[in-house]
Protein backbone atom coordinates (compact mmCIF):
# COMPACT_ATOMS: atom_id res chain seq x y z
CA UNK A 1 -28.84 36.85 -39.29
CA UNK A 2 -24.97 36.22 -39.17
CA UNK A 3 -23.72 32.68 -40.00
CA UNK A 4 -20.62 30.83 -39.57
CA UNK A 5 -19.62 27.58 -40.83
CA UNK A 6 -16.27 25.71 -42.20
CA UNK A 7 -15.91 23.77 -45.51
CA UNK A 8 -12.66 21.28 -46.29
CA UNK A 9 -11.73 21.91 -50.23
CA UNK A 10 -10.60 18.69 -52.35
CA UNK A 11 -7.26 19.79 -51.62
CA UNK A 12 -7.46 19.32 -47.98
CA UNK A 13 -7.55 23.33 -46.97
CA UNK A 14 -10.31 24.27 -44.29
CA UNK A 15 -12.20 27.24 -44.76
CA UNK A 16 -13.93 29.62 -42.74
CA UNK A 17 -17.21 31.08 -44.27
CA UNK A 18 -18.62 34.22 -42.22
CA UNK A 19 -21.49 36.24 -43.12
CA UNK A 20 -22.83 39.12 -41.94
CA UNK A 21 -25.78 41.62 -42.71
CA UNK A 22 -25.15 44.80 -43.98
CA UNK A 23 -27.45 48.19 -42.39
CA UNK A 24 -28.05 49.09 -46.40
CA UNK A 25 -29.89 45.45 -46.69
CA UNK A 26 -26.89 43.27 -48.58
CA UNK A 27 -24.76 40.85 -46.90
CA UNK A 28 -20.74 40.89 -46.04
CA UNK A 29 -19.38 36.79 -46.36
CA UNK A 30 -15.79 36.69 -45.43
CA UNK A 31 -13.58 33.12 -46.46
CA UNK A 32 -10.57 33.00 -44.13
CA UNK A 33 -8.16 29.96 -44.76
CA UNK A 34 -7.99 28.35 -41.32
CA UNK A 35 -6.41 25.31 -42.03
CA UNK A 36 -2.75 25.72 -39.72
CA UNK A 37 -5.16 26.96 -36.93
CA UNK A 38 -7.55 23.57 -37.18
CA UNK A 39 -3.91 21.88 -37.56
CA UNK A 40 -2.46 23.12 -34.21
CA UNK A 41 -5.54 22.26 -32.46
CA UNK A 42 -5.53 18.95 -33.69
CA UNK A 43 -1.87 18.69 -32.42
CA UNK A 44 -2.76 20.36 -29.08
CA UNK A 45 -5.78 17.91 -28.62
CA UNK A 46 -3.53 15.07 -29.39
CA UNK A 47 -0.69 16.20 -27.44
CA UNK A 48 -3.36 16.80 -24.27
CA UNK A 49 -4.95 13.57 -24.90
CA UNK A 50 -1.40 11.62 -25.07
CA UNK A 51 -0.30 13.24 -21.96
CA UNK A 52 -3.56 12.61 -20.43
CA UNK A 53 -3.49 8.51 -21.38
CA UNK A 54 0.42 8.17 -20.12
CA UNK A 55 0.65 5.83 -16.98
CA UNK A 56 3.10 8.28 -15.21
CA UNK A 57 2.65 12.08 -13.57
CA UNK A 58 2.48 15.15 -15.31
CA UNK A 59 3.06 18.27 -12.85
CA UNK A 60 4.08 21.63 -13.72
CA UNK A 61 4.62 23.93 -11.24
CA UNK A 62 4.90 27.86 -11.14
CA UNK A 63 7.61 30.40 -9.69
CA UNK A 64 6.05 30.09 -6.31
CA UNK A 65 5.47 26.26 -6.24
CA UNK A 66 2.11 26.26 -6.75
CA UNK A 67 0.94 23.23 -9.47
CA UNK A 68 -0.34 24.82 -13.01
CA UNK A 69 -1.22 21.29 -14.64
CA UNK A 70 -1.55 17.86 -14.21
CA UNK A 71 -2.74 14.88 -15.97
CA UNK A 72 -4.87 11.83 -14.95
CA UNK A 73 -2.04 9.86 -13.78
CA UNK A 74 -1.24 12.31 -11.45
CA UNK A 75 -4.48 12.68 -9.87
CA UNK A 76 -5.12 9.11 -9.63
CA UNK A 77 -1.38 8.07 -7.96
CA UNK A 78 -1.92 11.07 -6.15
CA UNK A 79 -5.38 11.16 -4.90
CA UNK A 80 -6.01 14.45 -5.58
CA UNK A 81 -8.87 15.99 -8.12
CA UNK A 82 -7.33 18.86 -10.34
CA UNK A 83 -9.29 21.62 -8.55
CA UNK A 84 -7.67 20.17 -5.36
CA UNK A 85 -4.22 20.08 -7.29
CA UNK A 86 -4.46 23.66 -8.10
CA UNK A 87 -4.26 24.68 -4.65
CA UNK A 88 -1.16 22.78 -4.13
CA UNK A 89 2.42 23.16 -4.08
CA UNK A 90 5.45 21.26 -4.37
CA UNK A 91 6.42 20.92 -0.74
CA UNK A 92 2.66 19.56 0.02
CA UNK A 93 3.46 15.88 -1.66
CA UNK A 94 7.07 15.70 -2.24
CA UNK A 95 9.18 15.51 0.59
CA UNK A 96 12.43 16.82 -0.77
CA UNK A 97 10.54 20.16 -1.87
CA UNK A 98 11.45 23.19 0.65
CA UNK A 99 9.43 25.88 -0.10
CA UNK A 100 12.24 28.20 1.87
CA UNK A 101 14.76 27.44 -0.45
CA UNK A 102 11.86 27.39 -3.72
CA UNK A 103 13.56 30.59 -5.12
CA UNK A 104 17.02 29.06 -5.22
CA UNK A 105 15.84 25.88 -6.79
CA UNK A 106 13.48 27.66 -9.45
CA UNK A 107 17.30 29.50 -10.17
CA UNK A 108 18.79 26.09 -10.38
CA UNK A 109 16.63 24.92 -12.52
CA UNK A 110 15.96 27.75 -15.12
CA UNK A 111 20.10 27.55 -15.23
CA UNK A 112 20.60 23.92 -15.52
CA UNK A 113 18.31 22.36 -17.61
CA UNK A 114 17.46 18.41 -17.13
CA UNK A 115 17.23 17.18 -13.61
CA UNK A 116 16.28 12.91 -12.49
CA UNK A 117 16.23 12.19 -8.63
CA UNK A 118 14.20 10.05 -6.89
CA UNK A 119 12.81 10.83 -3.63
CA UNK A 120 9.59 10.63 -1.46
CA UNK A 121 5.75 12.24 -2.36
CA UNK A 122 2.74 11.58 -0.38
CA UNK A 123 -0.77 10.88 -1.62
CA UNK A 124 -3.77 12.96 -0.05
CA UNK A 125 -4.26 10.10 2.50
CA UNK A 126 -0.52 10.23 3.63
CA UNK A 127 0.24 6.86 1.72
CA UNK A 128 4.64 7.94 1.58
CA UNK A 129 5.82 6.23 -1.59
CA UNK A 130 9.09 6.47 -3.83
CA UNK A 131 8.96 8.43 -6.90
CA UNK A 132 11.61 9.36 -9.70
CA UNK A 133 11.14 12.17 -11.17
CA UNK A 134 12.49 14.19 -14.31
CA UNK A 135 12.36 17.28 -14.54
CA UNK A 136 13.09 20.31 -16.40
CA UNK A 137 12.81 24.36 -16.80
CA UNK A 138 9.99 25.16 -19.77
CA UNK A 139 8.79 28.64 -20.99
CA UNK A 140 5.64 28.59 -23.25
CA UNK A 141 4.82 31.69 -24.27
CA UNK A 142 5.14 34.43 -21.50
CA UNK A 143 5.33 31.71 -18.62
CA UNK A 144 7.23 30.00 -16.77
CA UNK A 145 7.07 26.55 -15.28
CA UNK A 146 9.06 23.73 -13.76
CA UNK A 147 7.82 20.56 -15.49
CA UNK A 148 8.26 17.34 -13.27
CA UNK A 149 7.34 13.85 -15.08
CA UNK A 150 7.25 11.30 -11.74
CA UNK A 151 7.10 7.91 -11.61
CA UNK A 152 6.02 5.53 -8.73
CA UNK A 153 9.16 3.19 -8.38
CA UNK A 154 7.35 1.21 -5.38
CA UNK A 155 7.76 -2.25 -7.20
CA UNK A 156 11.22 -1.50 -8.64
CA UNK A 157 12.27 -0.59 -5.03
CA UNK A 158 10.81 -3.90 -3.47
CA UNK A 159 12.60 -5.75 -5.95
CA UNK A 160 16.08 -4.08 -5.52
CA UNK A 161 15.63 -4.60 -2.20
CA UNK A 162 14.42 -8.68 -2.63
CA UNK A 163 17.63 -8.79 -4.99
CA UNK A 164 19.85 -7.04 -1.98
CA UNK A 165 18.77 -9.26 0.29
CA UNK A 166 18.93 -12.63 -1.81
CA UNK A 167 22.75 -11.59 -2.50
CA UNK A 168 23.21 -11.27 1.05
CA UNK A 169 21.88 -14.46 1.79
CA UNK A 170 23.87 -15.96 -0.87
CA UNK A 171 26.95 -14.15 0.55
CA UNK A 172 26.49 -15.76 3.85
CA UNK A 173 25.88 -19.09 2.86
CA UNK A 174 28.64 -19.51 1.26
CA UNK A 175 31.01 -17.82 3.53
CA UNK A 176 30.01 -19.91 5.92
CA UNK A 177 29.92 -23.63 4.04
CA UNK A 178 32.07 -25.85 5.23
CA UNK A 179 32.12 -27.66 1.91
CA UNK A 180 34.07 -26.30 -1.16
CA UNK A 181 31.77 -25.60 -4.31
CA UNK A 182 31.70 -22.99 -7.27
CA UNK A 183 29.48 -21.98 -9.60
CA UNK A 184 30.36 -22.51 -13.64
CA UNK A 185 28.88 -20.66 -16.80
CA UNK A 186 27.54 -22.20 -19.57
CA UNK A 187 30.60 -21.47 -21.29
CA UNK A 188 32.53 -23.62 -19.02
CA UNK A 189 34.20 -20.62 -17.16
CA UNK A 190 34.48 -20.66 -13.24
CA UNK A 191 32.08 -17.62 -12.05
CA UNK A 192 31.97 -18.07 -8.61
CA UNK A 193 33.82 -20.63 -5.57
CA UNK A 194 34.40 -20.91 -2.15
């Protein structure tokens, strides 16, 4: 009966022990040093679990727009499960995604690099909400992908918008005070009057 098993040496390597039975009656054992290959799939299960645990969306996407991967954060901002993912593309949750003009933009992006804009997705209940999103041209092996790392902005957009509108308020007050008054930093320097 064939047999397979590792062993760790004092020195850290990780062997491979495989044996085999020979027709004449003996048996074949074979020690391969696997110690780089347990190494990259330590780093691989690290690297998926990292990307897995981050609070913002993984997508990568293929030539034709369809989505290759995501992580948990996407699926739970997004609603979607991964099988349901899968049969996505782009222009199905992000508004500025035009599936006419997918070719040009997969050419844009293999060319150019590094891209952040924000814009609009949708969840899978129609929930519009503002994302930024990075993203950039990879090739592993003998793929391609566009790799887009979004991030809800919701809150930082409400309080922009609470800040634009205090300012404005601020603005009109004072424009329209019929008393004189200013406003003086702690370092006794004039910062503001009307």
């Amino acid at each position: 009966e064939s047999h397979r098993f590792e062993r760790t040496r004092p020195d850290g390597t990780i062997i491979e022990v495989a044996g085999n039975p020979m027709p004449n009656g003996g048996f074949a054992t074979t020690y391969t040093d696997i110690t780089e290959r347990k190494r990259a799939e330590e780093a691989l299960r690290l690297t998926q679990h990292s990307i897995d645990q981050a609070d913002v969306a993984f997508i990568w996407h293929d030539e034709s727009g369809f989505v290759r991967f995501v992580n948990n954060a996407a699926c739970r901002l997004y609603g979607y499960s991964r099988e349901e993912f899968f049969r996505l593309r782009a222009a199905d949750f992000s508004e500025s995604a035009d599936l006419e003009n997918w070719a040009e933009h997969w050419k844009l992006m293999k060319e150019g690099g590094l891209r952040i804009n924000e814009t609009i997705h949708k969840t899978k209940g129609n929930r519009r909400f503002p994302v930024e999103c990075t993203v950039t041209f990879v090739r592993f092996e003998n793929a391609e992908y566009i790799c887009a790392i979004c991030e809800d902005i919701t809150i930082r957009k409400r309080a922009e918008e609470a800040l634009r509108t205090s300012e404005e308020r601020f603005r009109d007050f004072a424009e329209s005070a019929s008393d004189w008054f200013w406003e003086m930093g702690s370092d006794l320097v004039f910062t503001y009057g009307s």
